[in-house]
C-alpha atoms as a PDB file:
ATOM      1  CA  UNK A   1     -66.341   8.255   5.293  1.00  0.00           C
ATOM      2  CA  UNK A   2     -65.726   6.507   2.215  1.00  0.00           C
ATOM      3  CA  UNK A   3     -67.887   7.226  -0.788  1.00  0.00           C
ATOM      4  CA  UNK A   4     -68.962   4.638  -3.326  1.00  0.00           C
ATOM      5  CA  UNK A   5     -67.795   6.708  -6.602  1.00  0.00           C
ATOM      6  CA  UNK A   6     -64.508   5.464  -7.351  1.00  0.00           C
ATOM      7  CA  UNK A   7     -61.556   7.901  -7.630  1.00  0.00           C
ATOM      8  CA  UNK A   8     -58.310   6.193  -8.967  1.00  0.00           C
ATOM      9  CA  UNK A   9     -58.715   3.470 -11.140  1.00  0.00           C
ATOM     10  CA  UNK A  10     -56.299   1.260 -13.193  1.00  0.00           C
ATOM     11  CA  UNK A  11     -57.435  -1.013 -16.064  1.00  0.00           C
ATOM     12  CA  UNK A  12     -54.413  -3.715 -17.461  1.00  0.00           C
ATOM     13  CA  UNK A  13     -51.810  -0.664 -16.563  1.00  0.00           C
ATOM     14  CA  UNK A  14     -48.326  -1.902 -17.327  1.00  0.00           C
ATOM     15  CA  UNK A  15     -45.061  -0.365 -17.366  1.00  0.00           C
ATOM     16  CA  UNK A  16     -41.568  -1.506 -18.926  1.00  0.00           C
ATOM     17  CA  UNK A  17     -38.038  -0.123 -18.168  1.00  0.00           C
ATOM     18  CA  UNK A  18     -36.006  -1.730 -21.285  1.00  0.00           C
ATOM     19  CA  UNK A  19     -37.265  -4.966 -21.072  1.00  0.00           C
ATOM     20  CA  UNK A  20     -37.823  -5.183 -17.351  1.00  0.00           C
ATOM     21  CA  UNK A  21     -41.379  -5.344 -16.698  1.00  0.00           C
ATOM     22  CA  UNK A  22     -41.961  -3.381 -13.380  1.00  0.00           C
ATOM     23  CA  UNK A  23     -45.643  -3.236 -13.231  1.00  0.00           C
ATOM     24  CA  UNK A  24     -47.404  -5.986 -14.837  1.00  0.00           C
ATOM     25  CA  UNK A  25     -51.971  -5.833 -15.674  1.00  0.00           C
ATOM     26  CA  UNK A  26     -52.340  -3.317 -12.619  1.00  0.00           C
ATOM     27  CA  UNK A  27     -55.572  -3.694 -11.902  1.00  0.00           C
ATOM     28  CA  UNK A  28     -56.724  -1.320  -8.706  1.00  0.00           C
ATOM     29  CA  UNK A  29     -59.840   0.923  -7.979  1.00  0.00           C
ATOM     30  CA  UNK A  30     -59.517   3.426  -4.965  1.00  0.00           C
ATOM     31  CA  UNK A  31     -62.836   5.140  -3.739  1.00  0.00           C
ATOM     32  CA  UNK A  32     -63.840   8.618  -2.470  1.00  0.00           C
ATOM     33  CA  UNK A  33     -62.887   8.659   1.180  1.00  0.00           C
ATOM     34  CA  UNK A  34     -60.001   6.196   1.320  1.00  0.00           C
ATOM     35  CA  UNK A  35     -56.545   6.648   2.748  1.00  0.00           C
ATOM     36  CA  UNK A  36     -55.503   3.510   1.073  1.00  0.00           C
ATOM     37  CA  UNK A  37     -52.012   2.235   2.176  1.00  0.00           C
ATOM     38  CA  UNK A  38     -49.649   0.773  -1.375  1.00  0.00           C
ATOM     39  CA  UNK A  39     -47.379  -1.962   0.482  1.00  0.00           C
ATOM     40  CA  UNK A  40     -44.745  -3.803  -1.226  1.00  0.00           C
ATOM     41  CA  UNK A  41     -41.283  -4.397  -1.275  1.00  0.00           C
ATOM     42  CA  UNK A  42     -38.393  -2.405  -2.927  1.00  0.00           C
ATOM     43  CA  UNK A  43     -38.841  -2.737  -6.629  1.00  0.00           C
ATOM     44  CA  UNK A  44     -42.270  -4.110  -6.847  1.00  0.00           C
ATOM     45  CA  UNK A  45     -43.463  -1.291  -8.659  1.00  0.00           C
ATOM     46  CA  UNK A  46     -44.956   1.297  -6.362  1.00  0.00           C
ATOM     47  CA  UNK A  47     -43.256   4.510  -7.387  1.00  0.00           C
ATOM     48  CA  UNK A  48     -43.799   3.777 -10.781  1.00  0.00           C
ATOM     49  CA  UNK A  49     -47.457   3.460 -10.094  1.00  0.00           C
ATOM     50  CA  UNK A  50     -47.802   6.767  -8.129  1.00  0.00           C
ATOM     51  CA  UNK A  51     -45.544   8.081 -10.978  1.00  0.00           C
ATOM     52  CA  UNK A  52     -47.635   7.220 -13.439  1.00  0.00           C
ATOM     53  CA  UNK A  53     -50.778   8.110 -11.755  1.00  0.00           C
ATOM     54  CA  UNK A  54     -49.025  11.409 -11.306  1.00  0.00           C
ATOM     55  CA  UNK A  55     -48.503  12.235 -14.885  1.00  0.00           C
ATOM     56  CA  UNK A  56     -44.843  12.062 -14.088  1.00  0.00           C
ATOM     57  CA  UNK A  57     -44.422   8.668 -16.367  1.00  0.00           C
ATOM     58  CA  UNK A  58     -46.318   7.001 -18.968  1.00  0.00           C
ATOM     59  CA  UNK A  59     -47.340   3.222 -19.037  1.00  0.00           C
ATOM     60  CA  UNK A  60     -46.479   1.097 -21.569  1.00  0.00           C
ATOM     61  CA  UNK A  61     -50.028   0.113 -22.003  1.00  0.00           C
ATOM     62  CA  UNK A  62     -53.302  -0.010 -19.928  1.00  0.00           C
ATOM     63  CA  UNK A  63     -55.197   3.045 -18.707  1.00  0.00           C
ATOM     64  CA  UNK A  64     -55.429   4.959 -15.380  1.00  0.00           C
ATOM     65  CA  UNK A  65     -57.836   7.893 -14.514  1.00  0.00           C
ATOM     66  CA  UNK A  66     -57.553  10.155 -11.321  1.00  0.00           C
ATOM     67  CA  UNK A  67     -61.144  11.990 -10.478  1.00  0.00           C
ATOM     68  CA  UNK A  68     -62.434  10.554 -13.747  1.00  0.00           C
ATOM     69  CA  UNK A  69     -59.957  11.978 -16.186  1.00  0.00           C
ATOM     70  CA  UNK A  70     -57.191  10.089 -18.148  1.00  0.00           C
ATOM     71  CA  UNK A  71     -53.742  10.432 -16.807  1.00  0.00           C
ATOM     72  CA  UNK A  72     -52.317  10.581 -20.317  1.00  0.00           C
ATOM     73  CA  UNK A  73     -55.064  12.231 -22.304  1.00  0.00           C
ATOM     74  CA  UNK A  74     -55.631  14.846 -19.575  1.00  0.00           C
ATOM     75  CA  UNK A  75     -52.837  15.206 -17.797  1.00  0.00           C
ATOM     76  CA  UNK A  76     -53.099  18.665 -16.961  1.00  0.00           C
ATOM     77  CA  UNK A  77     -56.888  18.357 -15.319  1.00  0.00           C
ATOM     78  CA  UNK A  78     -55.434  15.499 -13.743  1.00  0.00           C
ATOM     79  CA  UNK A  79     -52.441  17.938 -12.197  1.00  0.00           C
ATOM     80  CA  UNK A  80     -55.315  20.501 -10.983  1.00  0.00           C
ATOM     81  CA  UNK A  81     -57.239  17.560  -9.375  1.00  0.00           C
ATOM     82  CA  UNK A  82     -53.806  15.741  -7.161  1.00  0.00           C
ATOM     83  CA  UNK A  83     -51.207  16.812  -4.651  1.00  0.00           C
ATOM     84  CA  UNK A  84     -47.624  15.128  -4.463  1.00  0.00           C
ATOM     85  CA  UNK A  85     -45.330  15.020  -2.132  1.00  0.00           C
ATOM     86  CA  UNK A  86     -42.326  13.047  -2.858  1.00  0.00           C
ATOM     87  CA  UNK A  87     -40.067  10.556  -0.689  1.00  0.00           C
ATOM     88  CA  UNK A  88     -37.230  13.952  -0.965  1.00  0.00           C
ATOM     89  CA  UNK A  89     -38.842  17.272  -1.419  1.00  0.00           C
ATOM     90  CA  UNK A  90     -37.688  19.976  -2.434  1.00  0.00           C
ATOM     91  CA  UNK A  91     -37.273  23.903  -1.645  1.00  0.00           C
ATOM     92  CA  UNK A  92     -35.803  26.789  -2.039  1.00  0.00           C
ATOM     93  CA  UNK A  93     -33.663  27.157   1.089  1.00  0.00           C
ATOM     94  CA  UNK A  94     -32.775  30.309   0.961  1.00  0.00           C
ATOM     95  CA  UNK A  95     -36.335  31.297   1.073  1.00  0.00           C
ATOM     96  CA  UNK A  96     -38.861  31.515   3.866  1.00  0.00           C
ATOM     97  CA  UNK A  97     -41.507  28.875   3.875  1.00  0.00           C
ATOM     98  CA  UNK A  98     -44.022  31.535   3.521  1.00  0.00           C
ATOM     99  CA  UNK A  99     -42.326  32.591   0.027  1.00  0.00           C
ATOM    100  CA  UNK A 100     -41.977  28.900  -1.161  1.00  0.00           C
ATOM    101  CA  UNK A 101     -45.921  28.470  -0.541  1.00  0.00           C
ATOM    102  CA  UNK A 102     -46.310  31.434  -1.807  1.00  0.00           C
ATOM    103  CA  UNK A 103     -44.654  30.189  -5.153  1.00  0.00           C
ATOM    104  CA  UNK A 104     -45.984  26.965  -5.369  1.00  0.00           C
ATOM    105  CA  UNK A 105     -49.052  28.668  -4.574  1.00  0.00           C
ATOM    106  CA  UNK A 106     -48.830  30.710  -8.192  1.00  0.00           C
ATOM    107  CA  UNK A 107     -47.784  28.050 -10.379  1.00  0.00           C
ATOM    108  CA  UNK A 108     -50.808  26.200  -8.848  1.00  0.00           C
ATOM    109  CA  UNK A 109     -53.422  29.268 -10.018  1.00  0.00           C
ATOM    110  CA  UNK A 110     -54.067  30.230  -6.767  1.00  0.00           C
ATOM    111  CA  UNK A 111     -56.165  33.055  -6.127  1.00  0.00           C
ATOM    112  CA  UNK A 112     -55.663  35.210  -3.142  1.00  0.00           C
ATOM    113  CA  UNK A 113     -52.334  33.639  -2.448  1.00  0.00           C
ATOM    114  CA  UNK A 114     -51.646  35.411   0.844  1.00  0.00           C
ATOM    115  CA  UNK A 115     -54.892  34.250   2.618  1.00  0.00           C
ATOM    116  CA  UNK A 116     -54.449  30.789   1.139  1.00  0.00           C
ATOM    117  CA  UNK A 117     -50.817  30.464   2.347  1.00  0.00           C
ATOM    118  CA  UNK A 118     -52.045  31.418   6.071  1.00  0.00           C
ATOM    119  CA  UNK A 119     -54.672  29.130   6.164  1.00  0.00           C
ATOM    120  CA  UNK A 120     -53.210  26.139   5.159  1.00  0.00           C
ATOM    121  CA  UNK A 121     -50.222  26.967   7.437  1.00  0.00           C
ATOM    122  CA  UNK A 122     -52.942  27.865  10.438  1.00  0.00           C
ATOM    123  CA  UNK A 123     -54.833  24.300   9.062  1.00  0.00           C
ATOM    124  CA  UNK A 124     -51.118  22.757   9.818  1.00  0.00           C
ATOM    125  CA  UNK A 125     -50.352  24.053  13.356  1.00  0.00           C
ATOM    126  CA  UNK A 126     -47.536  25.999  11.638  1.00  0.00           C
ATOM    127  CA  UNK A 127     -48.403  29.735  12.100  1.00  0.00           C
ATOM    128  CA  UNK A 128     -45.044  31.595  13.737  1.00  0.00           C
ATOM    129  CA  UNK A 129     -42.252  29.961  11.815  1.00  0.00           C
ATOM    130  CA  UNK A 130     -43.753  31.170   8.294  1.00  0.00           C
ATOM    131  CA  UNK A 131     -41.097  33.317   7.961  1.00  0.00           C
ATOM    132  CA  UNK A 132     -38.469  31.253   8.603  1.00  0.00           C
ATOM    133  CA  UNK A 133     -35.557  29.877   6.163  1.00  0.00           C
ATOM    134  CA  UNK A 134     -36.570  26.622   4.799  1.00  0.00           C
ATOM    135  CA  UNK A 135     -33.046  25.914   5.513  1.00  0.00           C
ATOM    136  CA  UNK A 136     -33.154  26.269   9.196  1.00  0.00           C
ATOM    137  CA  UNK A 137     -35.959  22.936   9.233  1.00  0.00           C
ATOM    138  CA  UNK A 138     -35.541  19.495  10.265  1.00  0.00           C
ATOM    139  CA  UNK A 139     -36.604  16.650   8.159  1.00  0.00           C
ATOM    140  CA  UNK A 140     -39.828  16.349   9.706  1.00  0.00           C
ATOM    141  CA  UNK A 141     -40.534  20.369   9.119  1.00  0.00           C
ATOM    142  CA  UNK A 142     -39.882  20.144   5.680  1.00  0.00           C
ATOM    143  CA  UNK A 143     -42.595  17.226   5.333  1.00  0.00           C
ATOM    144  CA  UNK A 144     -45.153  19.141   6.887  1.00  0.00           C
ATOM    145  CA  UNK A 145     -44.305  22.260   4.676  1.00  0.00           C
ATOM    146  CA  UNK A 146     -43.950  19.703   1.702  1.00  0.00           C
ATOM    147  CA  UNK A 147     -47.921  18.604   2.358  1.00  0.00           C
ATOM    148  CA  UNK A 148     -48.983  22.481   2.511  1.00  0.00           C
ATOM    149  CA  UNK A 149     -47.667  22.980  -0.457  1.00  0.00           C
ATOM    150  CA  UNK A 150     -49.413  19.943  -1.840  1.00  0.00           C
ATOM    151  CA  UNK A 151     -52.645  20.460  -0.697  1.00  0.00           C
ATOM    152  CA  UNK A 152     -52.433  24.515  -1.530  1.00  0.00           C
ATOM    153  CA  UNK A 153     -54.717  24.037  -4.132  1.00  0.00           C
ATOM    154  CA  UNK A 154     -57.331  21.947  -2.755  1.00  0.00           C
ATOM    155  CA  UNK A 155     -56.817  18.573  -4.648  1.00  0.00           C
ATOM    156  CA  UNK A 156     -58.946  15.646  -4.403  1.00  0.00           C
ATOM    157  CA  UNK A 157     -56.658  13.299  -4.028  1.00  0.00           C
ATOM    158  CA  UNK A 158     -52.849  13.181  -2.608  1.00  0.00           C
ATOM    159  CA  UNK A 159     -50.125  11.045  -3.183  1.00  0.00           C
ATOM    160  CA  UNK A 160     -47.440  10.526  -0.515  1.00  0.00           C
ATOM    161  CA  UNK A 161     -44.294   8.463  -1.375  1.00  0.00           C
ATOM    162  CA  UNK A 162     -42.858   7.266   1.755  1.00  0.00           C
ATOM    163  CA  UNK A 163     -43.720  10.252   3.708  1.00  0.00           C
ATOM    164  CA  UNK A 164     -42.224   9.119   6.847  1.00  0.00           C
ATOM    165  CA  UNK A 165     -38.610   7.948   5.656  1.00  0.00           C
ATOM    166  CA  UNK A 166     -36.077  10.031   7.849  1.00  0.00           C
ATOM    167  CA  UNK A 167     -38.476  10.886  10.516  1.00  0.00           C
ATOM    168  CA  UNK A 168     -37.831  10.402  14.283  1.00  0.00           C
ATOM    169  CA  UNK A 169     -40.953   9.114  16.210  1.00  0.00           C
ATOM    170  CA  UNK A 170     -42.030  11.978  16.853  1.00  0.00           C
ATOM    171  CA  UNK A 171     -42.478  13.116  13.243  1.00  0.00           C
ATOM    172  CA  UNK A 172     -44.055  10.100  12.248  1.00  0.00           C
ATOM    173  CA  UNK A 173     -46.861  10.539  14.675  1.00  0.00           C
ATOM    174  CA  UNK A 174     -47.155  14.408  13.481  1.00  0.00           C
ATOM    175  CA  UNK A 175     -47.350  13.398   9.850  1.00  0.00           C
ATOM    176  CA  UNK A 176     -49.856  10.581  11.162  1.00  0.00           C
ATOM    177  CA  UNK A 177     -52.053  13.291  12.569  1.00  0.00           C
ATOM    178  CA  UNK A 178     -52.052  15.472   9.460  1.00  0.00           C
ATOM    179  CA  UNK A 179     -53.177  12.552   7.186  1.00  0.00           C
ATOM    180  CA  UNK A 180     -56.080  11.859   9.280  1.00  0.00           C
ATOM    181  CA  UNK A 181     -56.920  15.429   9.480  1.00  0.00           C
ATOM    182  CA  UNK A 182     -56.697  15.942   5.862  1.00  0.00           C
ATOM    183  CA  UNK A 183     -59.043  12.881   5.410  1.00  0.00           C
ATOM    184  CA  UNK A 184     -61.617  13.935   7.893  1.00  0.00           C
ATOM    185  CA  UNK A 185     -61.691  17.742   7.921  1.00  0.00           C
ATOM    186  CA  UNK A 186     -60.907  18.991   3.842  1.00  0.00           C
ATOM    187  CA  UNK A 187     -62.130  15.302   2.540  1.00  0.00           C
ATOM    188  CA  UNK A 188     -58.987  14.258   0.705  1.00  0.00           C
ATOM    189  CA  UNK A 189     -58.353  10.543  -0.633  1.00  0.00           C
ATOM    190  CA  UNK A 190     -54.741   9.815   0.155  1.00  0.00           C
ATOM    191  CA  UNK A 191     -52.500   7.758  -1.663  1.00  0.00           C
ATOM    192  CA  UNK A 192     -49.521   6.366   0.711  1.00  0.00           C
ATOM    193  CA  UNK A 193     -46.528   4.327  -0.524  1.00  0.00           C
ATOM    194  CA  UNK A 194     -45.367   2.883   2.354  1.00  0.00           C
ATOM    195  CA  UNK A 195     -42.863   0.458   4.217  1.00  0.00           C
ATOM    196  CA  UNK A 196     -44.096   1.497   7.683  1.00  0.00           C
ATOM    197  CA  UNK A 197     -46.534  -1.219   8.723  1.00  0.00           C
ATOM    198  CA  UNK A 198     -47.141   0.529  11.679  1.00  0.00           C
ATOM    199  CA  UNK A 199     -48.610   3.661  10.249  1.00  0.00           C
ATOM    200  CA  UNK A 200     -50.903   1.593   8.095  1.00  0.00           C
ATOM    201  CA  UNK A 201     -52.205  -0.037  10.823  1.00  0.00           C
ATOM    202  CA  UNK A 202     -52.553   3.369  12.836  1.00  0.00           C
ATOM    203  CA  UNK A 203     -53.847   5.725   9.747  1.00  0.00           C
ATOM    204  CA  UNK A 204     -55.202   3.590   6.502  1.00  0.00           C
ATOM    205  CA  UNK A 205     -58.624   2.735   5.959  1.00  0.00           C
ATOM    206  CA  UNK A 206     -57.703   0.024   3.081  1.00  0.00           C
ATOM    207  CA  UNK A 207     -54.245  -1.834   1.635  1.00  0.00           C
ATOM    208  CA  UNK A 208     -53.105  -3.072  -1.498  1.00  0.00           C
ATOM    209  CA  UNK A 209     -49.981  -4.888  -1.853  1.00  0.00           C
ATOM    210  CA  UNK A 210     -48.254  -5.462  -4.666  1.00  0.00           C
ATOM    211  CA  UNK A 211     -45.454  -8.527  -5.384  1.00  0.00           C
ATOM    212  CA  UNK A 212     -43.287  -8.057  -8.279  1.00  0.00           C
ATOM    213  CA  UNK A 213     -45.174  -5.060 -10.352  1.00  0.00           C
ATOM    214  CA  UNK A 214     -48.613  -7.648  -9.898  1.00  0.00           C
ATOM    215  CA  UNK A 215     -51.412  -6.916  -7.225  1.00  0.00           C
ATOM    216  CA  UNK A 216     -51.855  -9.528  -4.932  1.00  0.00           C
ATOM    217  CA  UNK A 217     -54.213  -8.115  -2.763  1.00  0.00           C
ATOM    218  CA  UNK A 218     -56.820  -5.394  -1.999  1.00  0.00           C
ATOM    219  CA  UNK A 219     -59.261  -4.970   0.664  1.00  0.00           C
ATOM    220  CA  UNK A 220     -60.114  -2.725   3.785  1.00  0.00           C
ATOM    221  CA  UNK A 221     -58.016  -2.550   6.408  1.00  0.00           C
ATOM    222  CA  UNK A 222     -60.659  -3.983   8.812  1.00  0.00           C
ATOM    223  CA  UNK A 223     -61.659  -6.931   6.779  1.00  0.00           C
ATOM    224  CA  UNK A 224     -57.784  -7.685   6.084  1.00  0.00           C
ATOM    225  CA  UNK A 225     -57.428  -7.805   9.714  1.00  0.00           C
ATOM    226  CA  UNK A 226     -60.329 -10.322  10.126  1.00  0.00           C
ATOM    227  CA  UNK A 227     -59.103 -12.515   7.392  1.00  0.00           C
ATOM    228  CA  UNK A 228     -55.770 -13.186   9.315  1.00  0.00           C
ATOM    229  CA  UNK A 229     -57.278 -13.980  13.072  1.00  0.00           C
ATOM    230  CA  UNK A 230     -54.196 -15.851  13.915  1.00  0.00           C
ATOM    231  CA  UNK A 231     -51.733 -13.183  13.116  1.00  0.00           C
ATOM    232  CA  UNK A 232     -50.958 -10.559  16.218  1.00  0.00           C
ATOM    233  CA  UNK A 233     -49.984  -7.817  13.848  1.00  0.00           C
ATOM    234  CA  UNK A 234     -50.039  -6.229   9.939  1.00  0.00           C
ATOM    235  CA  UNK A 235     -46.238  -6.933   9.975  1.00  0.00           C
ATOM    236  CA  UNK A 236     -47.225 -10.931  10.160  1.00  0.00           C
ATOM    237  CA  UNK A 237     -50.166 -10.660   7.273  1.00  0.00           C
ATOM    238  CA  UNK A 238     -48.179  -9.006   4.800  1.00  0.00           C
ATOM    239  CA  UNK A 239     -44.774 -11.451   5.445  1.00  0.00           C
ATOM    240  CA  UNK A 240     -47.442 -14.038   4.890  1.00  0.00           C
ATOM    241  CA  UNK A 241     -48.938 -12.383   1.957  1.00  0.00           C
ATOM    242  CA  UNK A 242     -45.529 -11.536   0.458  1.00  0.00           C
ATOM    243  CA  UNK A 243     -44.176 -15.513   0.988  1.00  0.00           C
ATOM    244  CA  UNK A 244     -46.847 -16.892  -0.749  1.00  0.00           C
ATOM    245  CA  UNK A 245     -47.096 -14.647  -3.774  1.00  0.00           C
ATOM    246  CA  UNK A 246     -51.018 -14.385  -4.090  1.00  0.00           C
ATOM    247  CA  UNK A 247     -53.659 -14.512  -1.145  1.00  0.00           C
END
């Protein structure tokens, strides 16, 4: 269920490569409880928003807090409070995925790293292969070990960057699952960048989409879908949405 204390928030956040300005007065509030699905097109400033909300980049002005605390002026509370897992993760392949959780798993401060490893991979459907070669895993493996290792802390919020890019159908509906799970059962607000209109449709709760580094629109899934009765799918609303700049 969504809860009415809000847990991301952005206030005039702006970013500039050179003098390209890829996110422009971001305003956007995400509450307890949300997966909340970040639509837009290539280059409109998505990964430099989940960057920056991150701690991974800076803005060039404006202010963003995760769980209450500033991403710049306490960054490393911010770190204890999120998971990431990025469009290409990455492991040790030479390692079992039991001893890359486990690692990940120390440099998070876990305590009791054993037990927490074997939960998370029991939480995960993924007890038996723990002790296989994280080079031996498909694409779609490696995602679901990527997302143990992000929530292997308990955060309170995780960020996915195009978690399904790569996967076969199958995969997509695994990592579907998972999200939902995490939502439900531990309580996690999750943070999807996204192309897959699909998977919105199938595992957000609210969208935002964003049009050149500006937010053009925010709402719950459900109400966005009432708002567009004449449109048969998400893929319609959003070409809409993206052809006319603003809603």
């Amino acid at each position: 269920m969504t809860g009415k204390n809000p847990i991301i928030n952005t206030q005039d956040l702006s970013h500039k490569y050179n003098n390209c300005l890829a996110l422009d007065n971001l305003n956007l509030t995400i509450y307890e409880g949300e997966i909340f699905g970040f639509l837009g097109h290539n280059g409109a400033g998505k990964t430099t928003t989940i960057n920056i909300l991150t701690t991974l980049l800076g803005q060039t002005s404006g202010k963003a807090t995760v769980a209450g605390l500033d991403t710049i002026k306490e960054s490393l509370q911010v770190k204890r409070q999120i998971g990431y897992l990025p469009e290409n993760v990455t492991f040790y392949n030479n390692l079992t995925a039991f001893e890359n959780l486990a690692y990940f798993a120390r440099l998070s401060g876990v305590k009791n790293v054993k037990e927490k490893v074997a939960e998370v991979l029991e939480f995960l459907d993924f007890t038996g292969i723990e002790n296989k070669k994280m080079g031996e895993f498909s694409k779609g493996m490696r995602q679901r070990i990527g997302i143990a290792q992000a929530i292997i802390h308990d955060p309170k919020v995780l960020f996915l960057d195009e978690p399904t890019s790569g996967l076969d159908p199958l995969g997509i509906k695994n990592l579907r699952e998972i999200i939902i799970r995490l939502n439900k059962e531990k309580h996690i607000t999750v943070f999807i960048n996204t192309h897959l209109l699909s998977e919105v449709a199938k595992t957000c709760t609210s969208i935002g989409v964003l049009n050149h580094g500006k937010l053009i629109y925010k709402d719950t899934l459900e109400k966005t879908l009432q708002k567009f009765p004449d449109e048969v799918a998400l893929e319609e609303i959003y070409i809409q949405m993206e052809s006319q700049g603003k809603v």
